[in-house]
N, C-alpha and C. Protein backbone atom coordinates (compact mmCIF):
# COMPACT_ATOMS: atom_id res chain seq x y z
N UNK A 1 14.29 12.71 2.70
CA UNK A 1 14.02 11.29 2.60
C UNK A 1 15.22 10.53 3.16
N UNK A 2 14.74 9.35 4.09
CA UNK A 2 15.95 8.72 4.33
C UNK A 2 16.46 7.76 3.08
N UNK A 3 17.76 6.94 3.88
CA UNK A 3 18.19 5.79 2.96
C UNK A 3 16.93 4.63 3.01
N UNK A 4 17.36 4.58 1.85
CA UNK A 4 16.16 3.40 2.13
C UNK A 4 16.77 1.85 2.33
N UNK A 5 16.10 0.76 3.49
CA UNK A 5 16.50 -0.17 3.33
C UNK A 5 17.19 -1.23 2.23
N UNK A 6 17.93 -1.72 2.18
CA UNK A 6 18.63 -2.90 1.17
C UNK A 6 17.94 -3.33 0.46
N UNK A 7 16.25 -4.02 1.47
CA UNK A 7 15.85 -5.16 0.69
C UNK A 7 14.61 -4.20 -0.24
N UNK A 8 15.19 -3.06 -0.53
CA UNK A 8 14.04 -1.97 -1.08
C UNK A 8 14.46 -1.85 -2.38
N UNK A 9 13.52 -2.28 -3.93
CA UNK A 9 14.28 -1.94 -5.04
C UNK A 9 13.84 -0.18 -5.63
N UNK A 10 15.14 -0.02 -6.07
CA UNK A 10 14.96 1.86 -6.54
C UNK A 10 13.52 1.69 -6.88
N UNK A 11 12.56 3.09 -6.74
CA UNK A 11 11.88 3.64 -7.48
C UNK A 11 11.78 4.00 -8.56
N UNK A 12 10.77 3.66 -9.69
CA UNK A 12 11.05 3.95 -11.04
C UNK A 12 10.88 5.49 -11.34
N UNK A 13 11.85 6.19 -12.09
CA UNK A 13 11.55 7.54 -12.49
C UNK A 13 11.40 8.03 -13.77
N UNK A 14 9.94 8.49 -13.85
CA UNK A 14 9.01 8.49 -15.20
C UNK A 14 10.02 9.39 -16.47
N UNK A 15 11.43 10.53 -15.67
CA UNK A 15 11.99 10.82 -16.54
C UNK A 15 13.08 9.97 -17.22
N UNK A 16 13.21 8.57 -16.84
CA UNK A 16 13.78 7.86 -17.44
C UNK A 16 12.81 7.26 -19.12
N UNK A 17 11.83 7.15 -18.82
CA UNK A 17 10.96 7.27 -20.09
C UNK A 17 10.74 8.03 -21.05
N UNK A 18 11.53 9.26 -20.78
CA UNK A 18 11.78 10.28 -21.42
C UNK A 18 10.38 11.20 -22.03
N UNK A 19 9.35 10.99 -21.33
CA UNK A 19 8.02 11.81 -20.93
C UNK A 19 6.70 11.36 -21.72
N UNK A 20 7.44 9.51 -21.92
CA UNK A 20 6.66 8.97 -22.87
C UNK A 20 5.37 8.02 -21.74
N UNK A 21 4.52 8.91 -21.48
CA UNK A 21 3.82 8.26 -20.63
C UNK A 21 3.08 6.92 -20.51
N UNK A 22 2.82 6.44 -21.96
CA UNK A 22 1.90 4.97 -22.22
C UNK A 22 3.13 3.67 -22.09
N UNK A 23 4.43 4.04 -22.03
CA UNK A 23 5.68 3.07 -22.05
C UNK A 23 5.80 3.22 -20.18
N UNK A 24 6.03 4.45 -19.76
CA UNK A 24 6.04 4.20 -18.58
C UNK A 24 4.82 3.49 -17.69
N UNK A 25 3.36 4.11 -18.19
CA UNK A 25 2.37 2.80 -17.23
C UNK A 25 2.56 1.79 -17.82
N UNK A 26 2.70 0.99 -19.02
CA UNK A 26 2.99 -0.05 -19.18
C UNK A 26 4.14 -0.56 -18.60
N UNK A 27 5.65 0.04 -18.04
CA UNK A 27 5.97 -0.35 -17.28
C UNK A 27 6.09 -0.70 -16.00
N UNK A 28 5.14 0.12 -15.54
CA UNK A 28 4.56 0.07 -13.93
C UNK A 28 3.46 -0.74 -13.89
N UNK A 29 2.81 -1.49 -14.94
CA UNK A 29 1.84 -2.31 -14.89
C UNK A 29 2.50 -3.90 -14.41
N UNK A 30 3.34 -3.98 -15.73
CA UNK A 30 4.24 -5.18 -15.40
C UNK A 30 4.76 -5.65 -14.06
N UNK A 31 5.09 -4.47 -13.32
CA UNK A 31 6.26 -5.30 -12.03
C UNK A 31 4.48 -5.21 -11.18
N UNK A 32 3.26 -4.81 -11.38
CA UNK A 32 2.19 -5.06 -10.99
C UNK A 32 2.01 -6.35 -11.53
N UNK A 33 1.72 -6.78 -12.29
CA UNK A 33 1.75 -8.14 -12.83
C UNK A 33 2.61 -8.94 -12.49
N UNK A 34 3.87 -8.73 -12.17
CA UNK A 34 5.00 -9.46 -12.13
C UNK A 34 4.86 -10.10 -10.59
N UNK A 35 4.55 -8.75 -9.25
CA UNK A 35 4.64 -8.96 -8.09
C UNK A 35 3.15 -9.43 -8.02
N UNK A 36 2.20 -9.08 -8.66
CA UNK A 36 0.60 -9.18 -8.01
C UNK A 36 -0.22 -10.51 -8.53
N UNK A 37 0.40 -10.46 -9.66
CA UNK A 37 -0.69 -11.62 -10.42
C UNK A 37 0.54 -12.92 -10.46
N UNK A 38 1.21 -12.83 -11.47
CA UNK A 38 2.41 -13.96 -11.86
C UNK A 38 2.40 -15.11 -10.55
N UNK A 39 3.33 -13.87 -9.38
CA UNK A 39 3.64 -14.50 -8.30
C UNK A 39 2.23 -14.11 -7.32
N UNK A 40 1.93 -15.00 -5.74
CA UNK A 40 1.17 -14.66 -5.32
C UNK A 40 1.75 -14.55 -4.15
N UNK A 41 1.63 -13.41 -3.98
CA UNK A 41 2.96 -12.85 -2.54
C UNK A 41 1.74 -13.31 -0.76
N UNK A 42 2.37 -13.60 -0.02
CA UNK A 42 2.01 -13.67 1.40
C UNK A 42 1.50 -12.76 2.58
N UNK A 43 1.20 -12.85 3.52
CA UNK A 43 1.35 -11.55 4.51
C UNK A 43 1.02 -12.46 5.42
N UNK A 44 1.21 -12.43 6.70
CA UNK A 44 1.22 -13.63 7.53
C UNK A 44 0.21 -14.78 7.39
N UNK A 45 1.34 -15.58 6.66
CA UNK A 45 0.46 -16.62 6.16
C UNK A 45 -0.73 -17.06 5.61
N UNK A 46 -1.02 -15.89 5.46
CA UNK A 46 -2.58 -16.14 3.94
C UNK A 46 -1.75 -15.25 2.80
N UNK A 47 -2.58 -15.56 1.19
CA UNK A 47 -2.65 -14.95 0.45
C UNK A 47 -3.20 -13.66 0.43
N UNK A 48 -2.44 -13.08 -0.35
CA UNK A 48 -2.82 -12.13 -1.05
C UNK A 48 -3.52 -11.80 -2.01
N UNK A 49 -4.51 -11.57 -1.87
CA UNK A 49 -5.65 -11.09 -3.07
C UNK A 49 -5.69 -9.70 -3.60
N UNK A 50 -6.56 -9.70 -4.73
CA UNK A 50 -7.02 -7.99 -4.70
C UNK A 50 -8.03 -7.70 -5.89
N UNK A 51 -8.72 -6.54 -5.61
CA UNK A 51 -9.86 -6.20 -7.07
C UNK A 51 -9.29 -6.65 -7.96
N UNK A 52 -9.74 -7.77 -8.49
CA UNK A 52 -9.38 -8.21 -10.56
C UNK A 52 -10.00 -7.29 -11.48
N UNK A 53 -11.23 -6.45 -10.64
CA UNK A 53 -12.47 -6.33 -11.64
C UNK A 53 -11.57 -4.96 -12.63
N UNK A 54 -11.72 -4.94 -13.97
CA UNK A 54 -11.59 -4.94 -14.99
C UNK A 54 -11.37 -3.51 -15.19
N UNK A 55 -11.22 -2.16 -14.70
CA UNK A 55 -11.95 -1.20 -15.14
C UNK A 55 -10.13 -0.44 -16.17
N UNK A 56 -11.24 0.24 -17.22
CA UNK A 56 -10.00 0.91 -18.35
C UNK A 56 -8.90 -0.11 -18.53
N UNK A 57 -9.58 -1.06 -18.41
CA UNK A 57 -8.32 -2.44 -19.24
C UNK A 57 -6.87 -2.48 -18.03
N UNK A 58 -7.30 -2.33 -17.19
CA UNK A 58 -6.58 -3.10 -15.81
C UNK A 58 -7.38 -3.26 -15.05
N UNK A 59 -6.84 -3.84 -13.92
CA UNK A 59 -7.23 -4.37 -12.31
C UNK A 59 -7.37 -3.06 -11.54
N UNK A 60 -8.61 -3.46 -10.97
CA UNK A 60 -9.22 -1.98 -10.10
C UNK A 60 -8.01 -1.59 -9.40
N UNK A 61 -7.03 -2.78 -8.52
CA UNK A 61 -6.59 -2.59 -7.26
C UNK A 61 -5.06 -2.00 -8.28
N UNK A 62 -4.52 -1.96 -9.56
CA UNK A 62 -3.81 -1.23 -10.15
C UNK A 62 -3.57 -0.07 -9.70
N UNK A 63 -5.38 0.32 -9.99
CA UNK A 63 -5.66 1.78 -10.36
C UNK A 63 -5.65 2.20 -9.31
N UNK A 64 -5.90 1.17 -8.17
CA UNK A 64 -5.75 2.19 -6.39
C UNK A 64 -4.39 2.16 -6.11
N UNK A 65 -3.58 1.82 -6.33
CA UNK A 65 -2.11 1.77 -6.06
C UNK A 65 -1.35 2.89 -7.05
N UNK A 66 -1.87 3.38 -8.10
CA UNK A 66 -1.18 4.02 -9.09
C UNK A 66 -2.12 5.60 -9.36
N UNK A 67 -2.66 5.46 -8.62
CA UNK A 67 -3.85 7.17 -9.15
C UNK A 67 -4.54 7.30 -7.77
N UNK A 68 -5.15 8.49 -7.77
CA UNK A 68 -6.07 8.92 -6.11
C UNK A 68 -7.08 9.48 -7.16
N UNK A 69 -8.01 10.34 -6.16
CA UNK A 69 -9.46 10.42 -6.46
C UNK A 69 -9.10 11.84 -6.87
N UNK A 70 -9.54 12.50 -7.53
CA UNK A 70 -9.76 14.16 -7.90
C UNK A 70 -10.68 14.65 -7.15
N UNK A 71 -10.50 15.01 -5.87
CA UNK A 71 -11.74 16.13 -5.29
C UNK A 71 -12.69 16.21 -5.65
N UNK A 72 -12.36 16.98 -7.12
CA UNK A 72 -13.32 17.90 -7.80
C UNK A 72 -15.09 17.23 -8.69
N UNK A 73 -13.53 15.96 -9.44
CA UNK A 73 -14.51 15.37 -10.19
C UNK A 73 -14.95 13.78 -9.60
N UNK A 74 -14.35 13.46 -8.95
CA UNK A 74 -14.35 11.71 -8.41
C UNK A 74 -13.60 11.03 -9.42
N UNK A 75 -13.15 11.05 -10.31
CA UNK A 75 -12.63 10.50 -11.12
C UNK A 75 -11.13 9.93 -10.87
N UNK A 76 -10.33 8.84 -10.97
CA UNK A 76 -9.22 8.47 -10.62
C UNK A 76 -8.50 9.01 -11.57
N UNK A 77 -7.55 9.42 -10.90
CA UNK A 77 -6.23 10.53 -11.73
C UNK A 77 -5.18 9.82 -11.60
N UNK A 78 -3.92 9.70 -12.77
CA UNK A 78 -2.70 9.12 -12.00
C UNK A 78 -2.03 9.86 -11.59
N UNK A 79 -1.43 9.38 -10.70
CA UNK A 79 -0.44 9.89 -9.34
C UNK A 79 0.94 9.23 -9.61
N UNK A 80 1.81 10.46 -10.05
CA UNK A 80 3.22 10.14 -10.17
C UNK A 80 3.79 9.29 -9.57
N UNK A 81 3.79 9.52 -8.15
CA UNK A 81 4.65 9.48 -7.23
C UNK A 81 4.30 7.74 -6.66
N UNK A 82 2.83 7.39 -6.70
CA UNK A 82 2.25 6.36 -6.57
C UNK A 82 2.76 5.36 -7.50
N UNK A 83 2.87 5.78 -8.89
CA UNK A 83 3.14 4.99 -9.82
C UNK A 83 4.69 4.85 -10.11
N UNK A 84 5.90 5.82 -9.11
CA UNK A 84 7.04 5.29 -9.38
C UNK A 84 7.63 4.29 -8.33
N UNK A 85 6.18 4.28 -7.27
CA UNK A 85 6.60 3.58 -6.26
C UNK A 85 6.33 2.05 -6.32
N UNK A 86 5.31 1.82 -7.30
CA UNK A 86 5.22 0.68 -7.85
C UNK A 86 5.86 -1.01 -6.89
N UNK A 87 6.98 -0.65 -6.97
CA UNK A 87 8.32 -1.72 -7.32
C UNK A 87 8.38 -2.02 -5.31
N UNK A 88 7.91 -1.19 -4.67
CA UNK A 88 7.58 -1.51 -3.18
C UNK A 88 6.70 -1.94 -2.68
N UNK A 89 5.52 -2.03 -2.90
CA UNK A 89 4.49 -2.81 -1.65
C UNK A 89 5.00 -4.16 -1.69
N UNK A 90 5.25 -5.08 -2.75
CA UNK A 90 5.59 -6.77 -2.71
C UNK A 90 6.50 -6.71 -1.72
N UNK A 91 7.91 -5.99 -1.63
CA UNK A 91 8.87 -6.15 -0.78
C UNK A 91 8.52 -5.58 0.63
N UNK A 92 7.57 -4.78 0.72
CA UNK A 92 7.60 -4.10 2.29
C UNK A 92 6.66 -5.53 2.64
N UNK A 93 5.85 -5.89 2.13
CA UNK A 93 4.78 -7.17 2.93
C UNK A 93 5.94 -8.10 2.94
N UNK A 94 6.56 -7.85 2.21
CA UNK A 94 7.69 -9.39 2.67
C UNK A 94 8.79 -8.86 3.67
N UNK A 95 8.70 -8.27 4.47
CA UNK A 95 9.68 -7.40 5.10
C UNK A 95 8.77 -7.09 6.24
N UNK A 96 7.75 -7.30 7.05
CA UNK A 96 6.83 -6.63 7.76
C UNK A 96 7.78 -6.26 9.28
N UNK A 97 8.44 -7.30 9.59
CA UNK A 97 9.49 -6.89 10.90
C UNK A 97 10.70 -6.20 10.64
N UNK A 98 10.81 -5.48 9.36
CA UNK A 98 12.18 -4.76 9.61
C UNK A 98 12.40 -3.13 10.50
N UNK A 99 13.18 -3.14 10.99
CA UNK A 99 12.69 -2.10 12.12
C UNK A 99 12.31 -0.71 11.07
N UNK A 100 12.74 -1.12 10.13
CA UNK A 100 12.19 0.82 9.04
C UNK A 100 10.67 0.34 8.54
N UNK A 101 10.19 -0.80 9.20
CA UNK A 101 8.43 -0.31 9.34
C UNK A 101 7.94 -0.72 10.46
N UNK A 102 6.63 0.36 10.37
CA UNK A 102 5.74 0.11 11.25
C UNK A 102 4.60 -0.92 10.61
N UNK A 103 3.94 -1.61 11.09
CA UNK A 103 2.38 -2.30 11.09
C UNK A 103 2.11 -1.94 12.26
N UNK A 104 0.59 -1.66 12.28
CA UNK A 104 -0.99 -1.81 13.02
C UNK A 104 -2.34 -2.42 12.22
N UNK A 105 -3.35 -2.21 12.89
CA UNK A 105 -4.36 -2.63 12.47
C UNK A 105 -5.54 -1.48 12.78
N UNK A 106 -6.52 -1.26 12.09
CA UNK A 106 -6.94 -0.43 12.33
C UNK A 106 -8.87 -0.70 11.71
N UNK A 107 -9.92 -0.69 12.22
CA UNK A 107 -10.91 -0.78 11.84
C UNK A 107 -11.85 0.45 11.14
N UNK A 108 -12.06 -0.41 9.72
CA UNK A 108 -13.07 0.43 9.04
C UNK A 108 -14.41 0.65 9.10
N UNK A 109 -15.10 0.91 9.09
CA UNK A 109 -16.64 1.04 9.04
C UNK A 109 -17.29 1.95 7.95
N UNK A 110 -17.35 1.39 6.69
CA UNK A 110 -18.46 2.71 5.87
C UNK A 110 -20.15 2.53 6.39
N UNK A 111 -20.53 3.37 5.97
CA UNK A 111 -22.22 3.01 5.88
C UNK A 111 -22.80 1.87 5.15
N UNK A 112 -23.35 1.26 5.84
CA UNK A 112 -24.01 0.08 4.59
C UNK A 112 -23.00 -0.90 3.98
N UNK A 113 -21.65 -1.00 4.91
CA UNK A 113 -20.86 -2.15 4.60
C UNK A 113 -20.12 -2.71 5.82
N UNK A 114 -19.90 -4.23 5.60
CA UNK A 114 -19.44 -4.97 7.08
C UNK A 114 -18.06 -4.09 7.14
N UNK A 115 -17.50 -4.66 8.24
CA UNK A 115 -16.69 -3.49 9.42
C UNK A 115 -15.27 -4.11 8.80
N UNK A 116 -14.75 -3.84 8.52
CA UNK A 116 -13.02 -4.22 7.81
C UNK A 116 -12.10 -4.21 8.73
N UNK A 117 -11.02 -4.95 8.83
CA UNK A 117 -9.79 -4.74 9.39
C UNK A 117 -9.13 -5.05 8.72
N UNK A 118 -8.55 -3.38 8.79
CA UNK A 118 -7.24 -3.04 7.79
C UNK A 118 -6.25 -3.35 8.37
N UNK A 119 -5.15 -3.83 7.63
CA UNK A 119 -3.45 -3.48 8.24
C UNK A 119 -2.87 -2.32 7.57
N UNK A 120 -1.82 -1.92 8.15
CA UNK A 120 -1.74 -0.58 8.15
C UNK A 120 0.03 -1.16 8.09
N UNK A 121 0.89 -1.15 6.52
CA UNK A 121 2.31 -1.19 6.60
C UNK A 121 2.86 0.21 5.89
N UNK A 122 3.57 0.82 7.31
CA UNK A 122 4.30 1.93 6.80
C UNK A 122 5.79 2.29 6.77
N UNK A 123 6.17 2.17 6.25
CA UNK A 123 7.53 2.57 5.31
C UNK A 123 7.68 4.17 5.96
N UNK A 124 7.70 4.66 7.04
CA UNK A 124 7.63 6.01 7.33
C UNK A 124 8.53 7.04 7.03
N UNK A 125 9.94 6.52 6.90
CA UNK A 125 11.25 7.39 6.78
C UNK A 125 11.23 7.64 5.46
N UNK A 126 10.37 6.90 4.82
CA UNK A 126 10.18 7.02 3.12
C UNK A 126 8.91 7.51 2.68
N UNK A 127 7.87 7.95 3.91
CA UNK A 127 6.54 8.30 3.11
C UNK A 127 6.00 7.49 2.40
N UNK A 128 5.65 6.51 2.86
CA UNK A 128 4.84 5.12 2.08
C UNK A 128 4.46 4.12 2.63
N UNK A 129 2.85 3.83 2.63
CA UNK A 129 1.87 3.16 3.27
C UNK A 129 1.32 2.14 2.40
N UNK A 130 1.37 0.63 2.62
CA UNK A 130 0.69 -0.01 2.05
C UNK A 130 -0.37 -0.49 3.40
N UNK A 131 -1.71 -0.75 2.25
CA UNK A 131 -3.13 -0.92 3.01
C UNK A 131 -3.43 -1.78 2.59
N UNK A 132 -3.83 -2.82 3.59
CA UNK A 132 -4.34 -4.68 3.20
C UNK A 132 -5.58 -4.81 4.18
N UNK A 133 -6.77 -5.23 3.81
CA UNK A 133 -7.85 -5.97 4.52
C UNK A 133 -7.71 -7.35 4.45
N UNK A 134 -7.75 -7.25 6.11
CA UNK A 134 -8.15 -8.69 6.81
C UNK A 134 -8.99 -9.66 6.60
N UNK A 135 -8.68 -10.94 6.16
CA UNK A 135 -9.97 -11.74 5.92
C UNK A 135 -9.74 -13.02 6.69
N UNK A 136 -10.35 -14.32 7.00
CA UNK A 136 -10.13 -15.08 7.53
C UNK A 136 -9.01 -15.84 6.93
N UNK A 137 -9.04 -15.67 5.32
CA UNK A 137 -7.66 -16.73 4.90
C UNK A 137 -7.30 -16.09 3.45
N UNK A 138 -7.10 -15.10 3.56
CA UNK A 138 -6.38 -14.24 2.98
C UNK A 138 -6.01 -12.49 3.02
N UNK A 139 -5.36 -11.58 2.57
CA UNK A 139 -5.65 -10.63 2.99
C UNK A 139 -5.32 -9.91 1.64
N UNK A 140 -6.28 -8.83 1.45
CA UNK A 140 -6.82 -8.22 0.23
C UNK A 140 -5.92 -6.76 0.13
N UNK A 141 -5.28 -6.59 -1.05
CA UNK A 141 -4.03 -5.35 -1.38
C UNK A 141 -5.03 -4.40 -1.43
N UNK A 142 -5.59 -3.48 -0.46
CA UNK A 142 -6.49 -1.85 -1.07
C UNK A 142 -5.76 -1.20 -1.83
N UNK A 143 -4.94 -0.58 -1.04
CA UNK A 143 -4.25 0.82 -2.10
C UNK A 143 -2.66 0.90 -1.21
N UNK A 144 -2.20 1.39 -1.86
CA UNK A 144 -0.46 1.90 -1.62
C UNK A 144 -0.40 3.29 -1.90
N UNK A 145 0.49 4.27 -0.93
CA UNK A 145 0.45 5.57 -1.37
C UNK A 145 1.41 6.53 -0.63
N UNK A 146 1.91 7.48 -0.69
CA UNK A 146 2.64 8.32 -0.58
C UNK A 146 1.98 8.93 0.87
N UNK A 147 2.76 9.01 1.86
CA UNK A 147 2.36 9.79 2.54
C UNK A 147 3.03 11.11 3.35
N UNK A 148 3.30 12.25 2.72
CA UNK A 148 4.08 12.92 2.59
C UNK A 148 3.28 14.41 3.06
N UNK A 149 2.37 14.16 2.81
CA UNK A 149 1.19 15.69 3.45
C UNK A 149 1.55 15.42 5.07
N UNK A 150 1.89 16.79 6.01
CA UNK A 150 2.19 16.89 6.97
C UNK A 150 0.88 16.50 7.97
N UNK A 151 -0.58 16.62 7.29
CA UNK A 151 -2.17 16.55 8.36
C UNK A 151 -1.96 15.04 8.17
N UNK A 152 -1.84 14.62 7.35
CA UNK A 152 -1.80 12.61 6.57
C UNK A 152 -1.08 11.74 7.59
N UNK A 153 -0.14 12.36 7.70
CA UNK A 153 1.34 11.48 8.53
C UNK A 153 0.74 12.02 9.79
N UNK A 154 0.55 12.82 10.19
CA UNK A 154 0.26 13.25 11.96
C UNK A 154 -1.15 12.17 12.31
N UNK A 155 -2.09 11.66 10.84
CA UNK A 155 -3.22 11.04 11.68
C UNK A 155 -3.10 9.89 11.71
N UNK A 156 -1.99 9.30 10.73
CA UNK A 156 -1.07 8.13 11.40
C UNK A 156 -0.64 7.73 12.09
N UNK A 157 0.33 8.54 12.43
CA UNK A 157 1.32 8.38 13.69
C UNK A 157 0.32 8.41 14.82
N UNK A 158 -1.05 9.36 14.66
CA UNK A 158 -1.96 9.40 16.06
C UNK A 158 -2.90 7.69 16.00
N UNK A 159 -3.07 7.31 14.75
CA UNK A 159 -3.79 6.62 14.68
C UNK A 159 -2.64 5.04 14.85
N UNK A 160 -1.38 5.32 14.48
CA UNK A 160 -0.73 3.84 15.26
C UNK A 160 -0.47 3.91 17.00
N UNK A 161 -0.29 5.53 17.18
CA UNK A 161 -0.36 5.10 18.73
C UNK A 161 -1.11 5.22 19.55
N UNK A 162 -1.97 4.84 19.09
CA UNK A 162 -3.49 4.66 19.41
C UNK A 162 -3.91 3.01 19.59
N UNK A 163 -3.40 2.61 18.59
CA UNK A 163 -3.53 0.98 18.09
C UNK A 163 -2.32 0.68 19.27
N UNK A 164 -1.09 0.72 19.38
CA UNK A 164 -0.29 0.15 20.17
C UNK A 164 -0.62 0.46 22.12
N UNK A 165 -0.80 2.02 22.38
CA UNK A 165 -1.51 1.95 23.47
C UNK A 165 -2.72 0.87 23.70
N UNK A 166 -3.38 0.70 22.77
CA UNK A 166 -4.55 -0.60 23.25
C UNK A 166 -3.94 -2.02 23.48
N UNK A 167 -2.71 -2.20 22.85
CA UNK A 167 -2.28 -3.31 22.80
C UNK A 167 -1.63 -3.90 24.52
N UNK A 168 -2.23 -5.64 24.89
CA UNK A 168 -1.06 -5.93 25.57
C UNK A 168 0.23 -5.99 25.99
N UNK A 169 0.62 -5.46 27.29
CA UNK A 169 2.18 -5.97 26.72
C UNK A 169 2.25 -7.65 26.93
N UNK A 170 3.09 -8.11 26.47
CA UNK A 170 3.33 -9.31 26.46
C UNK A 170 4.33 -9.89 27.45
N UNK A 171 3.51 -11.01 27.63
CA UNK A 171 3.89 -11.84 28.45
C UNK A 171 3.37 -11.47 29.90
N UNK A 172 2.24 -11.32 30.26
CA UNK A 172 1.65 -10.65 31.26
C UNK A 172 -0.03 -11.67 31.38
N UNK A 173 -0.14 -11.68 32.59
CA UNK A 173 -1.52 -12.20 32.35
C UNK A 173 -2.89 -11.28 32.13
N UNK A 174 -3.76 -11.92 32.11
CA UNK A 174 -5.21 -10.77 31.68
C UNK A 174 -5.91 -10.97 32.75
């Protein structure tokens, strides 16, 4: 792992809780509350939104930032590593030009739902991706997550230079 930028606060580490797990999500809920709800953080110039809806007595978009899916069962599991990272997505969206990230954009399509454009902020030297959908006047927090699996990071890196090859260069006419 590299150093991590200045404007980056430590990661929380669950053995500082001393393996008391309902004190530690309650503390990783808070700086969720603190950065998500309290304050209402930016990304070029719209708000920031995200799932309110309710589920196990938090905010859906909590539970996508702090747990992944179980394969096996579909069920959302928490994810350590997700949940000590907590204390970063507010600061990387407020940070989008520092040269230790990348942004792109990248289009979704499920079945049977309109076509999304995601932004794509990655924290790469640190293994960490925050994911925001595009809206006309705001942009919506999906999920935050570790990206540290060697197939994960390669369809990134293929999938931002992919996005930047399409791009203009600038200052050129069309």
């Amino acid at each position: 792992m590299s150093k991590p930028p200045d404007w980056l606060p430590k990661a929380l580490r669950y053995e500082d809780f001393k393996g008391d797990w309902d004190k530690f999500l309650e503390a990783v809920y808070l700086i969720f509350e603190r950065d998500f709800k309290k304050t209402r953080p930016k990304y070029d110039g719209r708000p920031i939104t995200y799932d309110s809806k309710i589920e196990s007595g938090k905010e859906a978009a909590f539970w996508h930032i702090t747990s992944s899916i179980d394969r096996n069962t579909g069920d959302r599991v928490p994810d350590l590593r997700r949940c000590e990272r907590v204390p970063w997505p507010k600061p990387m969206l407020e940070h989008p030009m520092d040269t230790a990230i990348t942004v792109w954009k990248s289009e979704r399509k499920k079945p049977h739902s309109p076509r999304q454009m995601r932004v794509l902020i990655w924290l790469e030297n640190l293994d960490y991706i925050v994911v925001l959908t595009e809206r006309p006047k705001e942009m919506v927090l999906v999920t935050a997550y570790c990206t540290d699996i060697g197939v994960q990071r390669e369809k990134l890196r293929k999938e931002r230079a992919e996005y930047y090859r399409k791009q203009k260069p600038p200052g050129r006419a069309t």
